[in-house]
Protein backbone atom coordinates (compact mmCIF):
# COMPACT_ATOMS: atom_id res chain seq x y z
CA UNK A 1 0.00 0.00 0.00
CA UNK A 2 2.05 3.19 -1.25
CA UNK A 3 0.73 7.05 -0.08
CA UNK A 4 -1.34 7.58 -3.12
CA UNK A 5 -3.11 4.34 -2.19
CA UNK A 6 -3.87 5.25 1.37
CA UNK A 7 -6.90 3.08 2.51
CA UNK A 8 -8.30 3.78 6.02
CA UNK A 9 -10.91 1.17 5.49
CA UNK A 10 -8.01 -1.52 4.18
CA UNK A 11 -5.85 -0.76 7.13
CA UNK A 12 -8.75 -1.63 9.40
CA UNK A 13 -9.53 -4.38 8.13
CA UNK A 14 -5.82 -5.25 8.36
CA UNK A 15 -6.03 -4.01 12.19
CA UNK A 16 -9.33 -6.14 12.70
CA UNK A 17 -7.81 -9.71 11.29
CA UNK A 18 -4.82 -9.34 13.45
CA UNK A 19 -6.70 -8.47 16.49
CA UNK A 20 -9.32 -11.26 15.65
CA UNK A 21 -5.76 -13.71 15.55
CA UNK A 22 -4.26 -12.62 18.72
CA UNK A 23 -5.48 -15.40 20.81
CA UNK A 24 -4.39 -18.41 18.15
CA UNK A 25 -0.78 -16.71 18.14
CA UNK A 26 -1.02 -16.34 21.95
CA UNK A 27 -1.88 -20.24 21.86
CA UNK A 28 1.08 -21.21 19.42
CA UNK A 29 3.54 -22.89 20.87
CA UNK A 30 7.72 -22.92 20.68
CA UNK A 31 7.35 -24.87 17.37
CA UNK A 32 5.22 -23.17 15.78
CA UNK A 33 6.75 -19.35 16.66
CA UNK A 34 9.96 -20.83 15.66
CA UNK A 35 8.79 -22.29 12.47
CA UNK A 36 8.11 -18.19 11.71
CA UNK A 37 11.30 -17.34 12.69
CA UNK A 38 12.83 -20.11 10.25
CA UNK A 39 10.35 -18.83 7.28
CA UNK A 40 12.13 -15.45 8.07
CA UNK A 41 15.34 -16.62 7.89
CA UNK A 42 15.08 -18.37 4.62
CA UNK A 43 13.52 -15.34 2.81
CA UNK A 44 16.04 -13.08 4.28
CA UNK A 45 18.78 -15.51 3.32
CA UNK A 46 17.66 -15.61 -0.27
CA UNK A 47 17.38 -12.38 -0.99
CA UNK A 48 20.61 -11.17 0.40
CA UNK A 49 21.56 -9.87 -3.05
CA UNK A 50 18.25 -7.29 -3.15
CA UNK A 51 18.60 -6.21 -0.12
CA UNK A 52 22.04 -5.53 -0.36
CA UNK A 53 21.41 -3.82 -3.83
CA UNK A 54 18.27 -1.69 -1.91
CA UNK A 55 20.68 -0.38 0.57
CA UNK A 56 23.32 0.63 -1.69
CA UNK A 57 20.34 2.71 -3.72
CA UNK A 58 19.11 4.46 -1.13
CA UNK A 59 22.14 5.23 1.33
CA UNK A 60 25.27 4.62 -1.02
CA UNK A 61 26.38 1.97 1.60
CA UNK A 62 28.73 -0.72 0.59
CA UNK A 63 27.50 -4.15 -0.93
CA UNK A 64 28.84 -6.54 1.40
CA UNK A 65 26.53 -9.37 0.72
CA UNK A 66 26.49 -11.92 3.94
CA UNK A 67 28.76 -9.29 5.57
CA UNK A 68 26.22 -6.25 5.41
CA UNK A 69 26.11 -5.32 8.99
CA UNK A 70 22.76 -4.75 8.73
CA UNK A 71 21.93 -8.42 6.92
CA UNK A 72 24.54 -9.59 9.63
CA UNK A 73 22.50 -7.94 12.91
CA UNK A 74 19.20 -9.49 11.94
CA UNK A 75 20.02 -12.79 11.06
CA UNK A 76 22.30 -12.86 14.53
CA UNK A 77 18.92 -12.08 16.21
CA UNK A 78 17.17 -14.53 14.34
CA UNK A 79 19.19 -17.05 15.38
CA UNK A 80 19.60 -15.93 19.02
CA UNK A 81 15.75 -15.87 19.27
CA UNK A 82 15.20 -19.29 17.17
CA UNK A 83 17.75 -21.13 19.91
CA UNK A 84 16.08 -19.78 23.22
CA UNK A 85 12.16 -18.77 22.52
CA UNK A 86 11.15 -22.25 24.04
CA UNK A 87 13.09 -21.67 26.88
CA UNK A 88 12.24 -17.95 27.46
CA UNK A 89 8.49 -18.94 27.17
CA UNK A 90 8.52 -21.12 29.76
CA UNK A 91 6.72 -19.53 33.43
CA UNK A 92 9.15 -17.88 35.36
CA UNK A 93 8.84 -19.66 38.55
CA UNK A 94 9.37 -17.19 41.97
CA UNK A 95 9.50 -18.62 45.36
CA UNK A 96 6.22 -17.20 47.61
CA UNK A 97 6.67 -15.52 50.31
CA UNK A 98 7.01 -17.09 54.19
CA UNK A 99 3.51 -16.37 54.84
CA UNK A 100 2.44 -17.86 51.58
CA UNK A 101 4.68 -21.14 51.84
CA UNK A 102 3.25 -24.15 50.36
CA UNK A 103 1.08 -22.27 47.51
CA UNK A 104 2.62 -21.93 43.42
CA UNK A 105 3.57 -18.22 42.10
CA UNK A 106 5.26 -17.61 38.93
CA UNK A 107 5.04 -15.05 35.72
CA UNK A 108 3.82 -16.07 32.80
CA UNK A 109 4.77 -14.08 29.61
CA UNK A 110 2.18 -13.55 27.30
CA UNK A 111 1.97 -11.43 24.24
CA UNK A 112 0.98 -7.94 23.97
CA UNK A 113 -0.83 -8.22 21.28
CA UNK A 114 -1.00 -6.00 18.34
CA UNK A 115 2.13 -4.26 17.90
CA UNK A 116 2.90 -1.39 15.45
CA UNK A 117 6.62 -0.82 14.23
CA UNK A 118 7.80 1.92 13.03
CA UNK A 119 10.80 1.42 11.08
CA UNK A 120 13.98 4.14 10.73
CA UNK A 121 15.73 5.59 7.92
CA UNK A 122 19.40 5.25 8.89
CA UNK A 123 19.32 1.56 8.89
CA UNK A 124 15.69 0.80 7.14
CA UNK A 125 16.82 -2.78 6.90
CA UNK A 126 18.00 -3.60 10.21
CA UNK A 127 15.60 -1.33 12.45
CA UNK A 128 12.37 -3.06 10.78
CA UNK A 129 13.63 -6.86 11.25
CA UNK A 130 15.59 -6.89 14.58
CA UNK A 131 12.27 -5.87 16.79
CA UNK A 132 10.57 -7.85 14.73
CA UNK A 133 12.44 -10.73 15.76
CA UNK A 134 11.39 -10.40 19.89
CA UNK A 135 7.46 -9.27 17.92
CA UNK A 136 7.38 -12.69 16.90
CA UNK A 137 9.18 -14.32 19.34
CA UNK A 138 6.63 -13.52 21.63
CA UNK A 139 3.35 -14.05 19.96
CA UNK A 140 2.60 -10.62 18.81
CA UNK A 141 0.38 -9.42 15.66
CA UNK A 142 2.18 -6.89 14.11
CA UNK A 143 1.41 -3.81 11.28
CA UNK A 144 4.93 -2.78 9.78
CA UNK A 145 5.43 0.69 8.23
CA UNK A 146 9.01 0.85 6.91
CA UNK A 147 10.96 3.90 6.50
CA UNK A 148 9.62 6.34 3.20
CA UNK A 149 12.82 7.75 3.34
CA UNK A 150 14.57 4.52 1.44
CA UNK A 151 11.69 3.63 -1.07
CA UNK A 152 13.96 0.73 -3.04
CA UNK A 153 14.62 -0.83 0.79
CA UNK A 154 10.78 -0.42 1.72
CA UNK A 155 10.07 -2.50 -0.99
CA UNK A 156 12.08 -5.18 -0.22
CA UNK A 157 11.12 -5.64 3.08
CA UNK A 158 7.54 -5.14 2.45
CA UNK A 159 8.31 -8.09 0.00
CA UNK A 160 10.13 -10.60 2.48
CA UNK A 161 7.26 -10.11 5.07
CA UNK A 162 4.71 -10.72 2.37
CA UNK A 163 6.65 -14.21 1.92
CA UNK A 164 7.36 -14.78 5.18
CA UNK A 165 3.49 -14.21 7.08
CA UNK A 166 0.18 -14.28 6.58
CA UNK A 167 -0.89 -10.81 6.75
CA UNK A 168 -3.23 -11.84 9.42
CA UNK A 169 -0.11 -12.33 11.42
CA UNK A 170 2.67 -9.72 10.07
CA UNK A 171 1.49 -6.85 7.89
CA UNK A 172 3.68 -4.34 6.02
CA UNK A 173 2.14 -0.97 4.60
CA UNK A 174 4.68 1.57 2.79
CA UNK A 175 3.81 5.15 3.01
CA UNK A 176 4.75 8.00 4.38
CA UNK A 177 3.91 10.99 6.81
CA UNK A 178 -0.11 10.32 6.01
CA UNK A 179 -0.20 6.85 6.54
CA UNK A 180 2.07 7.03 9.80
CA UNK A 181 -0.81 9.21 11.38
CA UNK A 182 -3.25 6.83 10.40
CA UNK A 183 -1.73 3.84 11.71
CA UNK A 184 -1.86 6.09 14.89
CA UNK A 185 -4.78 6.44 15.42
CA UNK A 186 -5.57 2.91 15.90
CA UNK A 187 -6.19 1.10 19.26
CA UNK A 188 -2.57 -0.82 18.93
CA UNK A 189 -1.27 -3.07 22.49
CA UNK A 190 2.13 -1.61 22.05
CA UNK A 191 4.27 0.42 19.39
CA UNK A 192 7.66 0.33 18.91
CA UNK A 193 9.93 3.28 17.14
CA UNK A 194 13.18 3.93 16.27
CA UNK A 195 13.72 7.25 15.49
CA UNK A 196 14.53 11.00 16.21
CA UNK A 197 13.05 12.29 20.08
CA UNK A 198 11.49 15.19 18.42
CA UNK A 199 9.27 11.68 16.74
CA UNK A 200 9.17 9.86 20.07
CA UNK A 201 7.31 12.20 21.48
CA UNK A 202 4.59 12.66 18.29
CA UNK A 203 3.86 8.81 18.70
CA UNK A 204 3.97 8.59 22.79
CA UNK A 205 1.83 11.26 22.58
CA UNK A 206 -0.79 9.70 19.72
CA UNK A 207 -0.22 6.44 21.75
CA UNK A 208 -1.09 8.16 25.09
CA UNK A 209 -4.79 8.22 23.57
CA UNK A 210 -5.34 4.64 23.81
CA UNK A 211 -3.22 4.32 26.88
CA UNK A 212 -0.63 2.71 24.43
CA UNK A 213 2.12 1.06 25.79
CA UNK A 214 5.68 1.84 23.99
CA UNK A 215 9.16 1.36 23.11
CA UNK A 216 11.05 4.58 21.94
CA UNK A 217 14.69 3.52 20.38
CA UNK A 218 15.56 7.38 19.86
CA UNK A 219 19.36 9.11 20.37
CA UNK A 220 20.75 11.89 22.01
CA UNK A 221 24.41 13.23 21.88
CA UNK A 222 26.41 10.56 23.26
CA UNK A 223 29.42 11.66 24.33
CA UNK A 224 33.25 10.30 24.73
CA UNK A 225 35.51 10.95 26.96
CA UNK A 226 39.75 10.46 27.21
CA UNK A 227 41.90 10.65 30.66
CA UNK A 228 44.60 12.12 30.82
CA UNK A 229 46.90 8.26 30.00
CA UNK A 230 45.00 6.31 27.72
CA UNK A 231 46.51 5.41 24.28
CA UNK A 232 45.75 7.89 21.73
CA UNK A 233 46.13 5.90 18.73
CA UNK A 234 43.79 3.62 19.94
CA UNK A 235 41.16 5.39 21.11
CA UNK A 236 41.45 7.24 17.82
CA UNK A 237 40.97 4.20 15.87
CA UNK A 238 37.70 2.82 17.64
CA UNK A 239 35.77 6.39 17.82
CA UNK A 240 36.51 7.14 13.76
CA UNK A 241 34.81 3.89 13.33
CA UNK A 242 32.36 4.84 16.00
CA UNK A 243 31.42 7.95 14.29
CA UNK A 244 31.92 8.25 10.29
CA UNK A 245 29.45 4.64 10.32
CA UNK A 246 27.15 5.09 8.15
CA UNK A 247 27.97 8.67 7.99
CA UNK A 248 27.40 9.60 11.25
CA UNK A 249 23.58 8.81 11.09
CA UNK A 250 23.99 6.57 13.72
CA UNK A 251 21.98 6.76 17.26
CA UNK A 252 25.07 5.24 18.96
CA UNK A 253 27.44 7.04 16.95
CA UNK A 254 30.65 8.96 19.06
CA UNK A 255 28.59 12.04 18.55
CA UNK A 256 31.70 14.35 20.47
CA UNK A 257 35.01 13.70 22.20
CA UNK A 258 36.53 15.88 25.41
CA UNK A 259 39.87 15.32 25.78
CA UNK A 260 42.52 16.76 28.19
CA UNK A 261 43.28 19.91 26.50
CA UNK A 262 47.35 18.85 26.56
CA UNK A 263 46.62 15.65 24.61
CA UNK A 264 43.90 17.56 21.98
CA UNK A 265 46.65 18.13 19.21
CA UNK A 266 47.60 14.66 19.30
CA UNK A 267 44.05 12.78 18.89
CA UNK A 268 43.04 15.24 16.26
CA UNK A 269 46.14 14.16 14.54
CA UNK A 270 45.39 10.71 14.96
CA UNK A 271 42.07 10.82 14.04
CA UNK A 272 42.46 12.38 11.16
CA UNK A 273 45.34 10.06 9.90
CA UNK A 274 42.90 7.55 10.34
CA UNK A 275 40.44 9.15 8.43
CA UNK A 276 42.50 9.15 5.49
CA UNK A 277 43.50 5.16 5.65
CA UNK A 278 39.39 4.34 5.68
CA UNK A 279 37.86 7.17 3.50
CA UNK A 280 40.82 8.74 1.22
CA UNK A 281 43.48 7.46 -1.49
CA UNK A 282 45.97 9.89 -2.41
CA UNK A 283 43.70 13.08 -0.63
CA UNK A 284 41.36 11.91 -2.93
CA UNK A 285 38.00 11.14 -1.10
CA UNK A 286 36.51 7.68 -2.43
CA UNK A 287 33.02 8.00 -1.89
CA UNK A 288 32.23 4.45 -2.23
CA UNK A 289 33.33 3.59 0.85
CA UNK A 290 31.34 7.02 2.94
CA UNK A 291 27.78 6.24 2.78
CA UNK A 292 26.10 9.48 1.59
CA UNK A 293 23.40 11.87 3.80
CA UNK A 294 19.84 10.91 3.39
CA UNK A 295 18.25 13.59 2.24
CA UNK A 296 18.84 17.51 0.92
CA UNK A 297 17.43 18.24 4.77
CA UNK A 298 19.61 16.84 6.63
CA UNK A 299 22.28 17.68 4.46
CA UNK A 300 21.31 21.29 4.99
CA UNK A 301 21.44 20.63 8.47
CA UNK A 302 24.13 19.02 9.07
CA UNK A 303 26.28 21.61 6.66
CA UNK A 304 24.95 24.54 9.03
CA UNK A 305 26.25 23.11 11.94
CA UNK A 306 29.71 23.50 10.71
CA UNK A 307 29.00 26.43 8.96
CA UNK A 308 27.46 28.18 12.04
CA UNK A 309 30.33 27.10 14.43
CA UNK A 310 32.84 28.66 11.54
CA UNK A 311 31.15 31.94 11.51
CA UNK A 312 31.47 31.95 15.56
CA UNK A 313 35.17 31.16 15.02
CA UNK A 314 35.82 27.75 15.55
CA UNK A 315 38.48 25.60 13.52
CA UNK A 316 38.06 23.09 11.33
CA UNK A 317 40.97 20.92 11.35
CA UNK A 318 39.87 18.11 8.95
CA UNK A 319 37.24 17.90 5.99
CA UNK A 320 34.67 20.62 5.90
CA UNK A 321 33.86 20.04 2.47
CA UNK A 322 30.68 19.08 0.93
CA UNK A 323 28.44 18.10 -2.20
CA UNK A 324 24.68 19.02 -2.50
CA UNK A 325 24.92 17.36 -5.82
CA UNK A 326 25.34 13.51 -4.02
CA UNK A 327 24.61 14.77 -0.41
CA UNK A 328 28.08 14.17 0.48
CA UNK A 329 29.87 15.67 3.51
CA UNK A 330 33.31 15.01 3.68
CA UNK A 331 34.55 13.78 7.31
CA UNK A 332 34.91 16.60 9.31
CA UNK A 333 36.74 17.55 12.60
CA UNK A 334 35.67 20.89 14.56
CA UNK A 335 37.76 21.95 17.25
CA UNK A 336 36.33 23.44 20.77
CA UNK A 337 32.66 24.84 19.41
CA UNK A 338 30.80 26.95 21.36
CA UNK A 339 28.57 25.00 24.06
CA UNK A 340 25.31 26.90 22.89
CA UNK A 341 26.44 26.44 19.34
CA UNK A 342 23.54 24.21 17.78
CA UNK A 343 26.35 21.78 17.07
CA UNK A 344 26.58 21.52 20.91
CA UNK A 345 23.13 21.13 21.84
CA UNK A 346 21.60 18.80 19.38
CA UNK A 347 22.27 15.21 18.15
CA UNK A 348 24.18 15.58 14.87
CA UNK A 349 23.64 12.76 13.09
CA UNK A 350 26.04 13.10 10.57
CA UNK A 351 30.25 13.24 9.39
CA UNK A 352 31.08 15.70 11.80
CA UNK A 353 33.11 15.60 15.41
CA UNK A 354 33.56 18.31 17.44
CA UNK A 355 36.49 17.47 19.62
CA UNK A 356 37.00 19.66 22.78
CA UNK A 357 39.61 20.14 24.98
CA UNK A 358 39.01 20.16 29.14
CA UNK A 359 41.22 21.88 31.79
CA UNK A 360 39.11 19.09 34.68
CA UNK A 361 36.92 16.44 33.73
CA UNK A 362 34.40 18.63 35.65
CA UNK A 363 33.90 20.45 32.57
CA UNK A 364 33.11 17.40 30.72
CA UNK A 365 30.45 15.73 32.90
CA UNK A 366 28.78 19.05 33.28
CA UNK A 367 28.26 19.73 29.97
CA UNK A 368 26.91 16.06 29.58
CA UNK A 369 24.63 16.63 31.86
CA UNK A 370 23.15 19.82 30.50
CA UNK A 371 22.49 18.26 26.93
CA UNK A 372 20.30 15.31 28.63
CA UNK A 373 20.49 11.78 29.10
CA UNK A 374 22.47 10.10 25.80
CA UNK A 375 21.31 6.79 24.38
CA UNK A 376 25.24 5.74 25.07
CA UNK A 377 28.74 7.26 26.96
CA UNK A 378 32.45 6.36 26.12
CA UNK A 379 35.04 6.24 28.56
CA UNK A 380 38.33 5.53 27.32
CA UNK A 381 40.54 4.78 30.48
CA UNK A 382 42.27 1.97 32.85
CA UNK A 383 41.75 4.15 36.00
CA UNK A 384 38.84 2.50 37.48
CA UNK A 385 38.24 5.67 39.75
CA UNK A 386 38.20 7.51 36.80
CA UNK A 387 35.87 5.37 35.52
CA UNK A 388 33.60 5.34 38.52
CA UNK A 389 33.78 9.01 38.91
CA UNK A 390 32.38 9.64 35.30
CA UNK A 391 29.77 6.99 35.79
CA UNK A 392 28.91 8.36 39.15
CA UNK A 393 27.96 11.88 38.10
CA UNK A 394 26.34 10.64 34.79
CA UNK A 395 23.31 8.93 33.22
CA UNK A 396 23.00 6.95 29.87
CA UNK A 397 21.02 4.49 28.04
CA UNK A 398 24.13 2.34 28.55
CA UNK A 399 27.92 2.49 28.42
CA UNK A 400 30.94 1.22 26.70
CA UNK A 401 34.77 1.72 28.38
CA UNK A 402 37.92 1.26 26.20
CA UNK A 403 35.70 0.86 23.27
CA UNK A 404 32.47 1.75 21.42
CA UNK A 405 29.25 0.26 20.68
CA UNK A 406 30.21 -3.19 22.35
CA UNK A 407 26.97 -2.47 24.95
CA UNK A 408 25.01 -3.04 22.23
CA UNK A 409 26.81 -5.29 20.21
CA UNK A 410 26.78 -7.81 23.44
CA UNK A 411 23.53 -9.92 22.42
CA UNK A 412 23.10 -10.67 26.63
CA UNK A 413 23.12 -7.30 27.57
CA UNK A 414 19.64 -4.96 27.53
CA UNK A 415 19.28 -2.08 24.54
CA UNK A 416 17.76 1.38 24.92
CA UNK A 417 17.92 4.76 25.88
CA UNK A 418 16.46 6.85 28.97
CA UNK A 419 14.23 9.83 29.10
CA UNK A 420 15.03 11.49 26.15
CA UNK A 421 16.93 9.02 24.64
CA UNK A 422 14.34 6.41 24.68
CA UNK A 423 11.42 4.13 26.91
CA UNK A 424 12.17 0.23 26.93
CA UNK A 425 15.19 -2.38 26.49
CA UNK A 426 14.90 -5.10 23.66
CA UNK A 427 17.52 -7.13 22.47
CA UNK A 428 17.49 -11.07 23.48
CA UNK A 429 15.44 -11.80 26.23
CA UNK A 430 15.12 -8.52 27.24
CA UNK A 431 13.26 -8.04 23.73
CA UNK A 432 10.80 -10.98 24.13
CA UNK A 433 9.95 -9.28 27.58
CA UNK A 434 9.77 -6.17 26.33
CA UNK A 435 7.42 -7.49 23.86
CA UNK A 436 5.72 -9.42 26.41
CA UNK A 437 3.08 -8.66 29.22
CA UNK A 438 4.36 -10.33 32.39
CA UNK A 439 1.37 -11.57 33.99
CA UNK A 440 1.89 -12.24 38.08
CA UNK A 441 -0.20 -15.77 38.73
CA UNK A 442 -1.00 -16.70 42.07
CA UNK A 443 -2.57 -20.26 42.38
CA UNK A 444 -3.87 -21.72 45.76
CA UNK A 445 -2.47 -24.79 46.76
CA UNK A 446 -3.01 -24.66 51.00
């Protein structure tokens, strides 16, 4: 279903079917969710080629077949989920109290029941199938509106899900800013988002309505920062990776570094020689390998934060040049913006690092404070009470030290943000009981 086709009586009928199959999907057992799962995988598997040709269309990003990170990501989930469902839906037996020795309590995880997912742009792929996989996994319905933004990857996935379930079950409708509202203002058990806060807070506040419950995967300007011994070259390494992914439009993306301002000269030097090994042959920047911005909006934006810290004075000491014609932004490196510099005070989502010397890591955890609650911090040290002290006087969606996106990356540990940086964990278990109602069951035995 594209925008032009919008069809509020086809989308309730969609709505109605699923909601008319919740109880047969709450009633299928490990088998049978896992024989989904398996469906999913196959389809996926198969058409590894499309969706690695999709991708490249819309976001210039590498084919990589089998090695996409996205491709990679979901089918890691799929597998993760495939080898434990049976065991996470089994009841969670607790121990009763003293008082009530001798009777049975446990939880029982049951579905939610209709879920809505909203997928993202930056990774239209990835962000549609992982939370699908816990959807599934734990008996949900679920309506699926991918990302407008990457039409040749909407189409793919709206394809594989078309394969994969009945629509009864798993439904996917493309569209865009019309069809989004739509979908919102049905009577859905749960929606899940990934996306921008200034989003997040459009769908709590449709879901709010219906008493909707929600997961919000959104972002926030997650910060890094060095003490005063660690190895430069290495933490160098890991945050250019960290940040120029995907070109920067990355929630978990090294969104700005503080450094002590005696060791400033030497990062920016080594970040920018590594720069040049990933994205540059002979100063000559080869675009194939720098995924491009998404749109002419973002490229805007993203060139105005640069521009704007410029005008106020700032340096650039690496890239600063750009291309409206491919919505290209060369990796750039801005030195010690102003705090109340837009740069400084939203997420930025894009090829740019402002890197900013501190006299006392005071400085530095102040500043993080005043910007809100990021969806992840870096520490790069191996003082532990440097370590401590950082996570003492801050608050994130979660935290890597020595390295960067490894919080995620770590299949056992919970995703997600906090405040404004997002509502819920997923990932694993914690996604099939984020995806689940955990119903308390008391049952009298004395």
């Amino acid at each position: 279903m594209t925008e032009a086709q919008l069809d509020k009586p086809a989308i309730a009928r969609i709505f109605a079917a699923q909601r008319a199959n919740r109880v047969a999907l709450k009633k299928r057992d490990a088998a049978g969710r896992i024989a989904r799962l398996e469906k999913l995988r196959d389809v996926i598997v198969r058409r590894i080629p499309d969706i690695d040709e999709a991708l490249h269309l819309d976001l210039r990003k590498a084919k990589a077949g089998m090695q996409n990170g996205e491709i990679g990501a979901v089918l890691a989930d799929l597998d993760t989920a495939i080898a434990n469902v049976a065991s996470w839906m089994e009841p969670e037996h607790i121990e009763p109290s003293p008082h009530f020795a001798g009777n049975e309590t446990f939880i029982q995880y049951e579905p939610r029941g209709v879920v809505l997912l909203y997928g993202a742009w930056n990774f239209p792929f990835a962000m549609v199938f992982s939370p699908l996989v816990p959807i599934v996994a734990a008996g949900n319905a679920c309506i699926v509106k991918p990302n407008e933004l990457q039409p040749h990857t909407s189409v793919i996935v709206a394809q594989i899900i078309a394969e994969a379930f009945p629509e009864h079950e798993v439904a996917c409708l493309e569209g865009g800013v019309a069809l989004a509202e739509a979908l919102g203002e049905l009577p859905f058990d749960h929606v899940f988002l990934t996306g921008s806060p200034a989003v997040g807070k459009r769908v709590m506040a449709a879901a709010a309505k219906h008493l909707t419950s929600v997961t919000l995967e959104l972002g926030g300007k997650c910060p890094t920062i060095l003490d005063d011994a660690y190895p430069i070259a290495d933490a160098a390494a890991k945050i250019v990776g960290a940040r120029f992914l995907n070109a920067g439009q990355l929630c978990l993306s090294v969104d700005h570094v503080w450094v002590p301002k005696e060791r400033q000269s030497e990062l920016v030097a080594a970040l920018g020689a590594v720069i040049d090994h990933m994205f540059y042959v002979d100063g000559a920047l080869q675009r194939e390998r720098l995924p491009r911005l998404v749109d002419a909006r973002n490229f805007a934006r993203v060139k105005g934060y640069v521009d704007d810290v410029v005008a106020r004075g700032a340096q650039v000491a690496k890239g600063g040049h750009s291309d409206l014609s491919d919505l290209t932004i060369e990796p750039t490196i801005v030195l010690d913006p102003p705090f109340d510099a837009p740069i400084m005070q939203e997420e930025i989502f894009g090829p740019v690092l402002p890197v900013i010397g501190y006299g006392s890591v005071d400085e530095a955890v102040e500043q993080i404070d005043a910007t809100g609650k990021p969806l992840a911090l870096y520490v790069f040290s191996h003082d532990q009470a440097f370590v401590d002290d950082v996570l003492a006087r801050s608050s994130s969606g979660g935290v890597t030290v020595n390295n960067v996106l490894m919080h995620y990356v770590e299949s056992r540990l919970p995703f997600g943000g906090v405040n404004g940086s997002g509502i819920g964990r997923y990932k694993g278990i914690y996604g099939f009981r984020e995806l689940s109602n955990a119903r308390s069951i008391f049952v009298q035995k004395v």
